[in-house]
Protein backbone atom coordinates (compact mmCIF):
# COMPACT_ATOMS: atom_id res chain seq x y z
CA UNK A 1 0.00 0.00 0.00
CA UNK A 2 1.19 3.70 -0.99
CA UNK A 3 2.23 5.64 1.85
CA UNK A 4 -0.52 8.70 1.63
CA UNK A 5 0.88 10.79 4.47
CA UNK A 6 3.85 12.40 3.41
CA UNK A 7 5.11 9.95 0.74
CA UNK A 8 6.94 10.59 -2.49
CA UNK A 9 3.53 9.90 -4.50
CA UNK A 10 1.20 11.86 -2.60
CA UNK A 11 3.94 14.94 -3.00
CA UNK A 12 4.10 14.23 -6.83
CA UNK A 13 0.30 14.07 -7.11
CA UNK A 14 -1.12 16.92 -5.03
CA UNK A 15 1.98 19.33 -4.86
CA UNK A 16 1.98 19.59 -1.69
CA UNK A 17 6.03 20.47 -1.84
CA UNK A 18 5.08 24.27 -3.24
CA UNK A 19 6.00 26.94 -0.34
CA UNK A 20 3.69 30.41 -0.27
CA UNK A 21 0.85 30.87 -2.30
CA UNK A 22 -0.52 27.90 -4.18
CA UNK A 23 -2.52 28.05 -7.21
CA UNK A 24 -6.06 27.62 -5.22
CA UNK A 25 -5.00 30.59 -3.20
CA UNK A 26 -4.07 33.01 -6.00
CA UNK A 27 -7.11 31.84 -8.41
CA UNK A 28 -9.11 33.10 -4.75
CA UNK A 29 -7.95 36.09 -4.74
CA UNK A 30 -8.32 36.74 -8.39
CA UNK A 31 -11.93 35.61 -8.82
CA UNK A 32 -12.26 38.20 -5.59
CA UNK A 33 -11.20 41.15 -7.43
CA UNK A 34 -13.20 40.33 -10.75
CA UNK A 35 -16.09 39.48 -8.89
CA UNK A 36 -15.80 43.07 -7.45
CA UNK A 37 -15.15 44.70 -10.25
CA UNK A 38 -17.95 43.16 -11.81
CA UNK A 39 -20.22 44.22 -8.68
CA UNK A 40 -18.96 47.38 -8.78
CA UNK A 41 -19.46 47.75 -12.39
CA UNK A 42 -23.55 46.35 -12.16
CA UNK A 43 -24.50 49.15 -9.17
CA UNK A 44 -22.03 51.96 -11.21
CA UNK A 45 -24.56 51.41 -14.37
CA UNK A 46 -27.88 50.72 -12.97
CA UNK A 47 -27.49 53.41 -10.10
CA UNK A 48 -27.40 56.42 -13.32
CA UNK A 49 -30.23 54.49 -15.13
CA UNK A 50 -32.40 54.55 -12.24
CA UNK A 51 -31.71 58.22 -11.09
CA UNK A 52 -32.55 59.14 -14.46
CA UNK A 53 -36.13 56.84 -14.68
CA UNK A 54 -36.80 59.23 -10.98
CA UNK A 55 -35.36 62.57 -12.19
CA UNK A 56 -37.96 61.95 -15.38
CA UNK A 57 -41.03 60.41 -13.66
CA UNK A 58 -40.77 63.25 -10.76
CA UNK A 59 -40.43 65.74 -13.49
CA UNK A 60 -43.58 64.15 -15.24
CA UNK A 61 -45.42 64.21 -11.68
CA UNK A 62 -44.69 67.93 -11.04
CA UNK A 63 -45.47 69.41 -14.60
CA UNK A 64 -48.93 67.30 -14.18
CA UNK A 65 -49.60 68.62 -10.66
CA UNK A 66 -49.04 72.19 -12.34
CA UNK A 67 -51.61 72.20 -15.39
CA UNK A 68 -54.51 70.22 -13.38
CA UNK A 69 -55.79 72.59 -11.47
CA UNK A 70 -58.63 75.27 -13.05
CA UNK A 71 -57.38 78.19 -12.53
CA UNK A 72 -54.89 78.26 -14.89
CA UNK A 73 -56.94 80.54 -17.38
CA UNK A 74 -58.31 82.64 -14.52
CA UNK A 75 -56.68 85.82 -12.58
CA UNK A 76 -53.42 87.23 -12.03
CA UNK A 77 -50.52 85.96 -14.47
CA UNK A 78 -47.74 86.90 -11.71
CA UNK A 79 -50.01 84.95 -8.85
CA UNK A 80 -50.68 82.64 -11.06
CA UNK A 81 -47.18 81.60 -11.95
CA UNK A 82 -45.95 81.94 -8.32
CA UNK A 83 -48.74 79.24 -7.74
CA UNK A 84 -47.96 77.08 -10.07
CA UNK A 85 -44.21 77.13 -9.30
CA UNK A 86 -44.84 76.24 -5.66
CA UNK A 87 -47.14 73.39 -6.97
CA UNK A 88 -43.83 72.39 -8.57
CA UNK A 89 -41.56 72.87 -5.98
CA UNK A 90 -44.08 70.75 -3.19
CA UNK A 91 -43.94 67.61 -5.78
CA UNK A 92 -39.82 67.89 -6.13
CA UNK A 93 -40.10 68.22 -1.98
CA UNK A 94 -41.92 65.07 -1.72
CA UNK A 95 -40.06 62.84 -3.71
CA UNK A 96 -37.47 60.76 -2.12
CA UNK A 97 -34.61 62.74 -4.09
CA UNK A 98 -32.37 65.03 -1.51
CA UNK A 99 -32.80 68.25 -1.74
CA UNK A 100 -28.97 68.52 -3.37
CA UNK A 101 -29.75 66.47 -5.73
CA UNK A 102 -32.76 68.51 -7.71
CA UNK A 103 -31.04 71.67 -9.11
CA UNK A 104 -33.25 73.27 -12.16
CA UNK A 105 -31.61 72.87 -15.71
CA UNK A 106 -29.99 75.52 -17.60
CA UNK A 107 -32.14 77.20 -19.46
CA UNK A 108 -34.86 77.81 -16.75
CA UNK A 109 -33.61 80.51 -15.11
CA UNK A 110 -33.45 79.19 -11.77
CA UNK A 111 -36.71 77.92 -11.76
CA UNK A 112 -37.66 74.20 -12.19
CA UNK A 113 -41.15 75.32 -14.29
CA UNK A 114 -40.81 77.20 -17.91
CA UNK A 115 -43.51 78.66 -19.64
CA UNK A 116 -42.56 79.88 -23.23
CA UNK A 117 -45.78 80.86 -24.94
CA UNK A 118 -48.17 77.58 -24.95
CA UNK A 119 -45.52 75.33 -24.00
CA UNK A 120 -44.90 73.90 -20.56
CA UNK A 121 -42.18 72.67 -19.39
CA UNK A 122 -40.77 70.99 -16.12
CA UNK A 123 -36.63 70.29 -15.56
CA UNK A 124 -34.57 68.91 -12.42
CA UNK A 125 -31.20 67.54 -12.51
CA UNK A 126 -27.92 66.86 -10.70
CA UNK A 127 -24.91 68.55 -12.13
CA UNK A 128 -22.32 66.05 -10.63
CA UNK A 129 -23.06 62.48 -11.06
CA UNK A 130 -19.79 61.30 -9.66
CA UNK A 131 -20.28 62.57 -6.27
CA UNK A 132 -22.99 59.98 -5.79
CA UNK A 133 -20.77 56.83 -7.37
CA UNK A 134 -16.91 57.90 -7.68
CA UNK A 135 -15.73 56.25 -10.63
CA UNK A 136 -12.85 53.19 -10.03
CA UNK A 137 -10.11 54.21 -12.19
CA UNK A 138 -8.79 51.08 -13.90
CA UNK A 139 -4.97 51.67 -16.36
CA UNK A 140 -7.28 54.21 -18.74
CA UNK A 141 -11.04 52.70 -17.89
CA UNK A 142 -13.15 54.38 -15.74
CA UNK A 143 -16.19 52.23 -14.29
CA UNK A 144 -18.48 53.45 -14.41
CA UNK A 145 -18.20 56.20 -16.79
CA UNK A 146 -20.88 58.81 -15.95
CA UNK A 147 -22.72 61.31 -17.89
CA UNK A 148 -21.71 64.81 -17.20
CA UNK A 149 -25.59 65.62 -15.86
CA UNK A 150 -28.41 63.17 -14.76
CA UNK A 151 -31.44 65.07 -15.98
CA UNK A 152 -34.96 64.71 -16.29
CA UNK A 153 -37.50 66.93 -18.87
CA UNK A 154 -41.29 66.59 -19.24
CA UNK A 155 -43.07 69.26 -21.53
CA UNK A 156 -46.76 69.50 -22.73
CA UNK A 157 -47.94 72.23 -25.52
CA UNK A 158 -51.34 73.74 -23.74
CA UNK A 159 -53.97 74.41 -26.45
């Protein structure tokens, strides 16, 4: 019977003579540091997509909550716009977005609500992406790379 327990076969078989890191160990570590990057690479993309699927639908939700009310062919202009832009403002508020994170687009003049004739228009965005999911700078690759703006835009043409 072989001698399993030390012996000249079991040494030649298993390589069990190899000092430091075996090849079990390194292939560890290495499937580790994909399976990161790979992690790291799922939440980098998906965490834009969805902040841009909120930014639109909570743009979509305040330009509604502005044109459904009656009164917007009745009384003041000036009162009637402050109205409607604290309408849009409450709606931003409520959603679960910080309140760093909803700045009004360029092009609105520091408002989030735009009215240009018969055309309304709602806008929020965040103007710095990578301070919610810092890239991982990889030899030239950045993961994940990141718009320069996460923005959302609803508009409706009022008759």
């Amino acid at each position: 019977m072989t001698d399993l327990n030390g012996g000249a076969f079991f040494n030649a078989e298993f390589g069990i003579g190899h000092r430091g890191n075996t090849v079990p160990e390194r292939s560890g570590v290495a499937l580790s540091f994909c399976g990161r990057l790979v992690f790291y690479g799922l939440v980098g993309y998906s965490v834009p997509l969805l902040l841009a699927a909120t930014y639109q639908e909570v743009a979509s939700d305040a330009l509604r909550e502005a044109i459904r009310h009656h009164e917007l062919q009745l009384g003041d202009p000036a009162a009637l716009r402050a109205s409607q832009e604290a309408r849009v403002r409450e709606v931003i508020a409520a959603s679960w977005l910080p309140d760093t994170w909803a700045r009004p687009c360029a092009g609105y003049a520091g408002s989030y609500l735009r009215v240009a004739g018969a055309e309304w228009s709602v806008c929020l965005r965040h103007d710095a992406p990578r301070s919610i999911l810092p890239p991982l700078a990889l030899f030239d690759w950045e993961i994940p790379s990141l718009p320069e703006e996460i923005r959302g835009e609803a508009s409706i043409r009022i008759r």
